[in-house]
Structures are given as C-alpha cells and as structure tokens.
C-alpha atoms as a PDB file:
ATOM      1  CA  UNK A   1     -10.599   4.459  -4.375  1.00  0.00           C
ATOM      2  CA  UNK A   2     -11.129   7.395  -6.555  1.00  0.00           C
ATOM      3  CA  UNK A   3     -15.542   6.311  -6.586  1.00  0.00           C
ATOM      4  CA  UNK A   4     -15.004   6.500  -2.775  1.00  0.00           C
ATOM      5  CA  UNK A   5     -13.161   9.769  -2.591  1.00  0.00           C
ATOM      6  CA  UNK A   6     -16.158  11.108  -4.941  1.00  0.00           C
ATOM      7  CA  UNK A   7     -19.057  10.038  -2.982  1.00  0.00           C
ATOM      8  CA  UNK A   8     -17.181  11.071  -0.026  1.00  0.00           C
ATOM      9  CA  UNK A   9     -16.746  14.646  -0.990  1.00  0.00           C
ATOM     10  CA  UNK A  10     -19.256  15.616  -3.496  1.00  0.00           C
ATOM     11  CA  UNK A  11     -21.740  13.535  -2.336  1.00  0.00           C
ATOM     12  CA  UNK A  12     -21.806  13.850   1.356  1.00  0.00           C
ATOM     13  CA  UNK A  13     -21.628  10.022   1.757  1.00  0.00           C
ATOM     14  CA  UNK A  14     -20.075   9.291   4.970  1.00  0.00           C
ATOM     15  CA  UNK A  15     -17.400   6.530   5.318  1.00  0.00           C
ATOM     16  CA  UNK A  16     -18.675   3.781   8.022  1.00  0.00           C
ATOM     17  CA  UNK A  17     -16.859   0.497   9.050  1.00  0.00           C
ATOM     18  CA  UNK A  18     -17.703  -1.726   6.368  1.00  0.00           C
ATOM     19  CA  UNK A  19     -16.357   0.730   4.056  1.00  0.00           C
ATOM     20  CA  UNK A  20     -12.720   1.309   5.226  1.00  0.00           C
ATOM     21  CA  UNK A  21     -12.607  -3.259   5.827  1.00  0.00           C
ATOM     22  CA  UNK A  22     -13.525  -3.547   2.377  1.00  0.00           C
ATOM     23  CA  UNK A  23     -10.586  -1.105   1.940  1.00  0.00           C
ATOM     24  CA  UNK A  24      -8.397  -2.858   3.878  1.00  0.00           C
ATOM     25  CA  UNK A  25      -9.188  -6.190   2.315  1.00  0.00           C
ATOM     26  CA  UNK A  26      -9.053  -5.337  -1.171  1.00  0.00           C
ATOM     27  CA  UNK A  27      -5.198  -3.714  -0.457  1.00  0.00           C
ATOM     28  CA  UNK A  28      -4.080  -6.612   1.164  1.00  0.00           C
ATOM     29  CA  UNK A  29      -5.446  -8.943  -0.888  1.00  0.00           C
ATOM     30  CA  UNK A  30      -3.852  -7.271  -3.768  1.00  0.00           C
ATOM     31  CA  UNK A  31      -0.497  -6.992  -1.943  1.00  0.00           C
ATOM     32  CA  UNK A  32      -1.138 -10.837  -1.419  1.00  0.00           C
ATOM     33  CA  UNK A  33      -1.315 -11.683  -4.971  1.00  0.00           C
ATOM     34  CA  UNK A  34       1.198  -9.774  -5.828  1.00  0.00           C
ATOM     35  CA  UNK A  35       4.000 -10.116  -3.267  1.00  0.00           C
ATOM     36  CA  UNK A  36       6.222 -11.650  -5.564  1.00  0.00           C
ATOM     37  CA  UNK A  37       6.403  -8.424  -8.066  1.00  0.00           C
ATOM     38  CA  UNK A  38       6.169  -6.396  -5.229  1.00  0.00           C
ATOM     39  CA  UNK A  39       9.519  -8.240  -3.642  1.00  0.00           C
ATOM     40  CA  UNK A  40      12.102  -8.073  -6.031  1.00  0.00           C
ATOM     41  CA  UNK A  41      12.623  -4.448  -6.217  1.00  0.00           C
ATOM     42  CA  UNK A  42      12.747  -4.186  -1.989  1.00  0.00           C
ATOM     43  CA  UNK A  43      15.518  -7.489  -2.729  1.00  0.00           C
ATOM     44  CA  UNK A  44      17.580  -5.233  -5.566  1.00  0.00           C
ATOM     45  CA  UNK A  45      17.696  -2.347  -3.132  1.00  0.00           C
ATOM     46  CA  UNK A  46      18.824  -3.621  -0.315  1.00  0.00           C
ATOM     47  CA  UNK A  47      21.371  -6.296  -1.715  1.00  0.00           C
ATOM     48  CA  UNK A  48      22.421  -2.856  -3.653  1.00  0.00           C
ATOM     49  CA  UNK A  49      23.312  -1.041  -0.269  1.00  0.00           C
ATOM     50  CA  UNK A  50      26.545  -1.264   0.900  1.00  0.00           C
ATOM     51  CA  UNK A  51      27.142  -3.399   3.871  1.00  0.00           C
ATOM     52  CA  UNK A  52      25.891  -2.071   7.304  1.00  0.00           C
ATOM     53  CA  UNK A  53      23.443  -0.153   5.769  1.00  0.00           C
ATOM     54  CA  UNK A  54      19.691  -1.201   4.748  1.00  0.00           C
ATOM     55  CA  UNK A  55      18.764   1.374   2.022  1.00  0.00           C
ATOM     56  CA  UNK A  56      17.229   4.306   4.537  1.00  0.00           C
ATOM     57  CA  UNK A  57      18.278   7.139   4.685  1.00  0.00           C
ATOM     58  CA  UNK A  58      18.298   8.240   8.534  1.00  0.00           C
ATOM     59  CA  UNK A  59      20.695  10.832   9.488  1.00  0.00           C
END
C-alpha cells in the first residue's frame, strides 16, 4: 500500500481499475486466510458485553 501511495503522489501515477481490484483482492484474500485470528477478538468482545448490548457504543 505504502509503494502505491508513493507512485501515486510523488510520481504522478494515476490509480486505474486494475489497480484498486488488485487492492481489493489482496485485502480480502488476506482477511480470508486469516479469519480465524481475526475472529476471536470480535468473539471476546461481544460475549464480554453485557446482555442486550453488542459492544457499540451508539447513544
């Protein structure tokens, strides 16, 4: 990401289509591989909240 940001802004490379998929593929492929890590906190924080709530905080 930080390559991209770099020949975005000090190279005047422009970001097309192809660009932002590859994104978008690499992040969910990464969230794929790692769901399971990525899981048990979300699992810890919501059997942590009191009952009737789901860990947000909207007021």
């Amino acid at each position: 990401m930080f390559a991209a940001l770099v020949g975005w802004l000090a190279l005047a490379k422009g970001l097309d289509g192809s660009t932002v998929a590859g994104f978008v593929l690499v992040a969910v492929g990464f969230v794929l591989v790692k769901r399971r890590v990525l899981r048990s906190p979300l699992r810890r924080r919501i059997s942590a909240a009191p009952s009737g709530q789901t860990g947000s905080r909207e007021e």
